[in-house]
Protein backbone atom coordinates (compact mmCIF):
# COMPACT_ATOMS: atom_id res chain seq x y z
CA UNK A 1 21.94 2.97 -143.54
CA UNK A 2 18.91 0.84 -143.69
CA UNK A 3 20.71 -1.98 -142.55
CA UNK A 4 22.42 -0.04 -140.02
CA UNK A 5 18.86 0.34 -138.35
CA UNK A 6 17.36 -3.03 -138.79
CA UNK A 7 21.22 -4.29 -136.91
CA UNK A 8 20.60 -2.36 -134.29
CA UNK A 9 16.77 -3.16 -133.77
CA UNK A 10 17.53 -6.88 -134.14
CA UNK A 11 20.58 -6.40 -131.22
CA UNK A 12 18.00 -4.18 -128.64
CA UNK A 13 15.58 -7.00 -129.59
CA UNK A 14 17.91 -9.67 -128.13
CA UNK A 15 18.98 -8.11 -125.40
CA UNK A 16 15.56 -7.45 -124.10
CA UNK A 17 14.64 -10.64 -124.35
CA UNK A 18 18.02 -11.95 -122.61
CA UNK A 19 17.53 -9.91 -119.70
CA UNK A 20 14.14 -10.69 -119.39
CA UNK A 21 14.91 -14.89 -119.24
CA UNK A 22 17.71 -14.08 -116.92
CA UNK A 23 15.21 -12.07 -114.82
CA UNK A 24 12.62 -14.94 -114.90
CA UNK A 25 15.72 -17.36 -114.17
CA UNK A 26 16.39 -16.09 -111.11
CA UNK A 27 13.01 -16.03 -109.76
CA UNK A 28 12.23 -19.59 -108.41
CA UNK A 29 8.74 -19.51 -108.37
CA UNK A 30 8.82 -18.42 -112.38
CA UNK A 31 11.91 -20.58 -113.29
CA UNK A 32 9.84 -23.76 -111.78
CA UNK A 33 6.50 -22.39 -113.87
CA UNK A 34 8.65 -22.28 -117.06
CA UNK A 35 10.19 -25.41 -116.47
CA UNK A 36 7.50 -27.73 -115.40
CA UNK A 37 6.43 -29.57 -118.43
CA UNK A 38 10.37 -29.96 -118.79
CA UNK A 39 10.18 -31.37 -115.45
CA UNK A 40 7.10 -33.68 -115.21
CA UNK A 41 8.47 -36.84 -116.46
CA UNK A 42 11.55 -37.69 -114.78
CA UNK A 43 14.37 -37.79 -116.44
CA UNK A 44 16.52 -41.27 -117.06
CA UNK A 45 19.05 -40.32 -114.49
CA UNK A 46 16.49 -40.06 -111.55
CA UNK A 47 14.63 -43.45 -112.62
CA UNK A 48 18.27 -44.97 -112.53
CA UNK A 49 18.53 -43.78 -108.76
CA UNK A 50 15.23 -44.32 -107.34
CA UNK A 51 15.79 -47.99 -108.76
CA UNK A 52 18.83 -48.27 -106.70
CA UNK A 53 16.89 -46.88 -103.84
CA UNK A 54 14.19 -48.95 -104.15
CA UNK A 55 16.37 -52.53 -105.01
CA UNK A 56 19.70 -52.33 -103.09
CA UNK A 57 19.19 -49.37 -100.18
CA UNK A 58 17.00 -51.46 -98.49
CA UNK A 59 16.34 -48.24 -96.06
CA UNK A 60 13.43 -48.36 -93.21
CA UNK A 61 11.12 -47.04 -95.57
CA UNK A 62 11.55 -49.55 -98.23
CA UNK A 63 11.51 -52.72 -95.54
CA UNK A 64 8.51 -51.65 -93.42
CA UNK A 65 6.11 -49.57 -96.08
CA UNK A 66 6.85 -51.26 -99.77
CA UNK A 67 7.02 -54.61 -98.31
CA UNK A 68 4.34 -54.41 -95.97
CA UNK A 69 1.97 -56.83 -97.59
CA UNK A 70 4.55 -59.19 -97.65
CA UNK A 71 5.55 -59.56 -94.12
CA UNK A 72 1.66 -60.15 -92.62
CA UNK A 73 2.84 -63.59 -91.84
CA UNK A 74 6.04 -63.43 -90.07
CA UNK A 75 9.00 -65.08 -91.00
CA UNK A 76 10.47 -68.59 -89.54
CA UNK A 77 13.08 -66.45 -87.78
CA UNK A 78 10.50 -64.15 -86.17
CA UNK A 79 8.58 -67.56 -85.13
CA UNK A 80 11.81 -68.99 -83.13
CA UNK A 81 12.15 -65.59 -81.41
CA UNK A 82 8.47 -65.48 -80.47
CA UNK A 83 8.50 -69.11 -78.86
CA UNK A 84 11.82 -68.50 -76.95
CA UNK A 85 10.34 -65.46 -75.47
CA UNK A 86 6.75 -67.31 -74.37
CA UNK A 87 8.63 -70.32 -73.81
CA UNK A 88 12.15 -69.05 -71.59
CA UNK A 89 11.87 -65.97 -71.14
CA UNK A 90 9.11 -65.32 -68.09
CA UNK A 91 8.77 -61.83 -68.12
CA UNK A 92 6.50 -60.42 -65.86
CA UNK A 93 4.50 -59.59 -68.87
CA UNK A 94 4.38 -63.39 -69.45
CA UNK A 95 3.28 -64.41 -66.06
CA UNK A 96 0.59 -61.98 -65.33
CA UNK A 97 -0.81 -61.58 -68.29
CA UNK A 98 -0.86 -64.93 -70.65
CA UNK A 99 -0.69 -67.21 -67.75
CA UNK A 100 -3.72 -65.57 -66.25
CA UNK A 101 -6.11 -68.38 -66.41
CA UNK A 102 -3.35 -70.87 -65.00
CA UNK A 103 -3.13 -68.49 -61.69
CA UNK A 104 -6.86 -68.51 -60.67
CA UNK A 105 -6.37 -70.95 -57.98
CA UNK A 106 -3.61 -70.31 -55.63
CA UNK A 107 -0.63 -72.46 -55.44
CA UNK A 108 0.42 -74.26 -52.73
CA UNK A 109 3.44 -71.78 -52.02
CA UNK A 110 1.13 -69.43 -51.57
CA UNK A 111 -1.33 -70.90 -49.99
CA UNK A 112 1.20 -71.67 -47.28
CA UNK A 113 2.08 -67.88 -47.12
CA UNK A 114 -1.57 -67.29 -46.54
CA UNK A 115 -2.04 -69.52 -43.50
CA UNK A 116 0.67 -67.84 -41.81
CA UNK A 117 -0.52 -64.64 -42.48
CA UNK A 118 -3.58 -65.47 -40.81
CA UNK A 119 -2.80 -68.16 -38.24
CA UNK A 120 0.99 -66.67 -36.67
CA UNK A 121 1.13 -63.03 -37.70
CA UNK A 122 -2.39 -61.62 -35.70
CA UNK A 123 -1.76 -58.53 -37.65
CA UNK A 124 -4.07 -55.38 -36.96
CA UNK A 125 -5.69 -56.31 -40.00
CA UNK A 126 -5.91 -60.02 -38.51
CA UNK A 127 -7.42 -58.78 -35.23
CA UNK A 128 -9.86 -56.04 -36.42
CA UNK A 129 -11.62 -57.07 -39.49
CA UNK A 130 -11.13 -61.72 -39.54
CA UNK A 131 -11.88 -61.67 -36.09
CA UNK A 132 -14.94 -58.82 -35.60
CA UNK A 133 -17.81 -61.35 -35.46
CA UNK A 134 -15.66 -63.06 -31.80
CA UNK A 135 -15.06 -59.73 -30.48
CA UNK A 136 -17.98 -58.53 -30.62
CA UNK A 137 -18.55 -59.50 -26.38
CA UNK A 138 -16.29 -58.22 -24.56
CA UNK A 139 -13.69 -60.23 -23.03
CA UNK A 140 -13.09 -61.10 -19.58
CA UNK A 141 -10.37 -58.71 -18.88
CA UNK A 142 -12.16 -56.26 -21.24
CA UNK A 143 -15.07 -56.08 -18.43
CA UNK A 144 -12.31 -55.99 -15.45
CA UNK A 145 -11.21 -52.30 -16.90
CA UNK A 146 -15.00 -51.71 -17.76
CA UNK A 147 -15.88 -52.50 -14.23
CA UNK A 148 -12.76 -50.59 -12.68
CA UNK A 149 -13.13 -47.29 -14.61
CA UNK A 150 -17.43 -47.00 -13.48
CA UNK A 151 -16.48 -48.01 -9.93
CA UNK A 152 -13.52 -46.57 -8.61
CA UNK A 153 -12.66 -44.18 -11.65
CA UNK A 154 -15.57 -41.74 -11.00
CA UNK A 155 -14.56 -39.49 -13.87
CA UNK A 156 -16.65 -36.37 -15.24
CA UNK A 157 -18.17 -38.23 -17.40
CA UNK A 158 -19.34 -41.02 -14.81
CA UNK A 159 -20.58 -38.48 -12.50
CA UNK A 160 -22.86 -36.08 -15.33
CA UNK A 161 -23.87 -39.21 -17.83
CA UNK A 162 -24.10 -42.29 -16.00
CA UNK A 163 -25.43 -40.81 -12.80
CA UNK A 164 -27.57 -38.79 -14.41
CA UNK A 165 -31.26 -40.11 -13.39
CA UNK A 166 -29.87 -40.06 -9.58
CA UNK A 167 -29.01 -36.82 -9.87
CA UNK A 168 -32.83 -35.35 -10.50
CA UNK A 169 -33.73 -34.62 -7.28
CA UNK A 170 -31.26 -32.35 -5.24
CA UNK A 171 -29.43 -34.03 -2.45
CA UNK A 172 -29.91 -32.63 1.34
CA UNK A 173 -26.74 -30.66 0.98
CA UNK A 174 -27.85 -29.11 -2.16
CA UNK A 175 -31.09 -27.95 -0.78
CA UNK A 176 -28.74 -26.22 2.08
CA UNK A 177 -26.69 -24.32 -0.62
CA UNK A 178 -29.85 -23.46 -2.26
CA UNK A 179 -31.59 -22.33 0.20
CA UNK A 180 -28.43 -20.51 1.64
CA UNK A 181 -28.27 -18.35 -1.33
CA UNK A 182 -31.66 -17.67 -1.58
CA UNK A 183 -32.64 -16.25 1.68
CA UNK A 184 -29.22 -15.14 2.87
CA UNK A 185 -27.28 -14.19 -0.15
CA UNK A 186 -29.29 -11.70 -2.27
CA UNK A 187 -27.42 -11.30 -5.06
CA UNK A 188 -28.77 -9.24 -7.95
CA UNK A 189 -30.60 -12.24 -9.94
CA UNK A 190 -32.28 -12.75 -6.10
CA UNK A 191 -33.36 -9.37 -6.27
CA UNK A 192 -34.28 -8.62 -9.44
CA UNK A 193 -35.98 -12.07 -10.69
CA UNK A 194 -37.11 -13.91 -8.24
CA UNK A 195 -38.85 -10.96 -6.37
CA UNK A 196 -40.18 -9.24 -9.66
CA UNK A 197 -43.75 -9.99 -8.87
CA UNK A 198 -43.32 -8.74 -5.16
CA UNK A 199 -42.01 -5.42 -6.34
């Protein structure tokens, strides 16, 4: 009977303790907690791959991280490329940027363009801003339309700006008006203004 007991304490004893690792098993926050000082060397089979990573995978990572150090200087391959593309190639980068110094003084292609430009085209830029110091009298035909438009034009603004100092004293004719409209008139400003003091 005794035996019978201590059996069956020994069997509850297990099983609590079985379903209480398979509990902690299937949590993966508590199965990597139980297992981490299994887990913190690695084991043989994953120092076997990442030497085959690091050896013959030759990945992106491994060429341009691991090996940095060793490719400061570049390679005789790299050097060929690098003088074919400053030497034949002529990009624009090439010409504006490395050949800067070389292009300070104009060559004579362009210096060609340039003269015809300023000599054959007459340009509005050409007229207006090369040529403001010779413009600044008037030419001859200039004065012709100057003349023509104070003369014959007689336009409002020649009549009230130019002939403005003649214009001071009333003509003859004006007086007439005036005095027309003063004496004979008598409109309301006659009446009410002009005589105020008399009334």
């Amino acid at each position: 009977m005794e035996t019978m007991r201590i059996l069956i304490l020994i069997s509850l004893a297990a099983a609590i303790v079985q379903s209480e690792y398979y509990a902690n098993y299937n949590d993966p926050l508590t199965r990597d907690s139980m297992n981490f000082e299994k887990r913190a060397v690695p084991s043989m089979r994953n120092m076997i791959n990442l030497n085959k990573r690091s050896d013959s995978d030759n990945g992106a990572f491994d060429r341009e991280f691991l090996h940095f150090g060793k490719r400061e200087v570049p390679s005789k391959h790299n050097m060929i490329n690098l003088n074919k593309r400053s030497d034949s190639d002529k990009g624009a980068f090439d010409r504006e940027f490395l050949h800067f110094g070389k292009r300070e003084v104009p060559s004579k292609h362009n210096m060609i363009n340039l003269n015809k430009r300023s000599d054959s085209d007459n340009g509005a830029f050409d007229r207006e801003f090369l040529h403001f110091g010779k413009r600044e009298v008037p030419s001859k035909h200039n004065m012709i339309n100057l003349n023509k438009r104070s003369d014959s034009d007689k336009g409002a603004f020649d009549r009230e700006f130019l002939h403005f100092g003649k214009r001071e004293v009333p003509s003859k004719h004006n007086m007439i008006n005036l005095n027309k409209r003063s004496d004979s008139n008598s409109g309301a400003f006659d009446r009410e203004f002009l005589h105020f003091g008399k009334r």
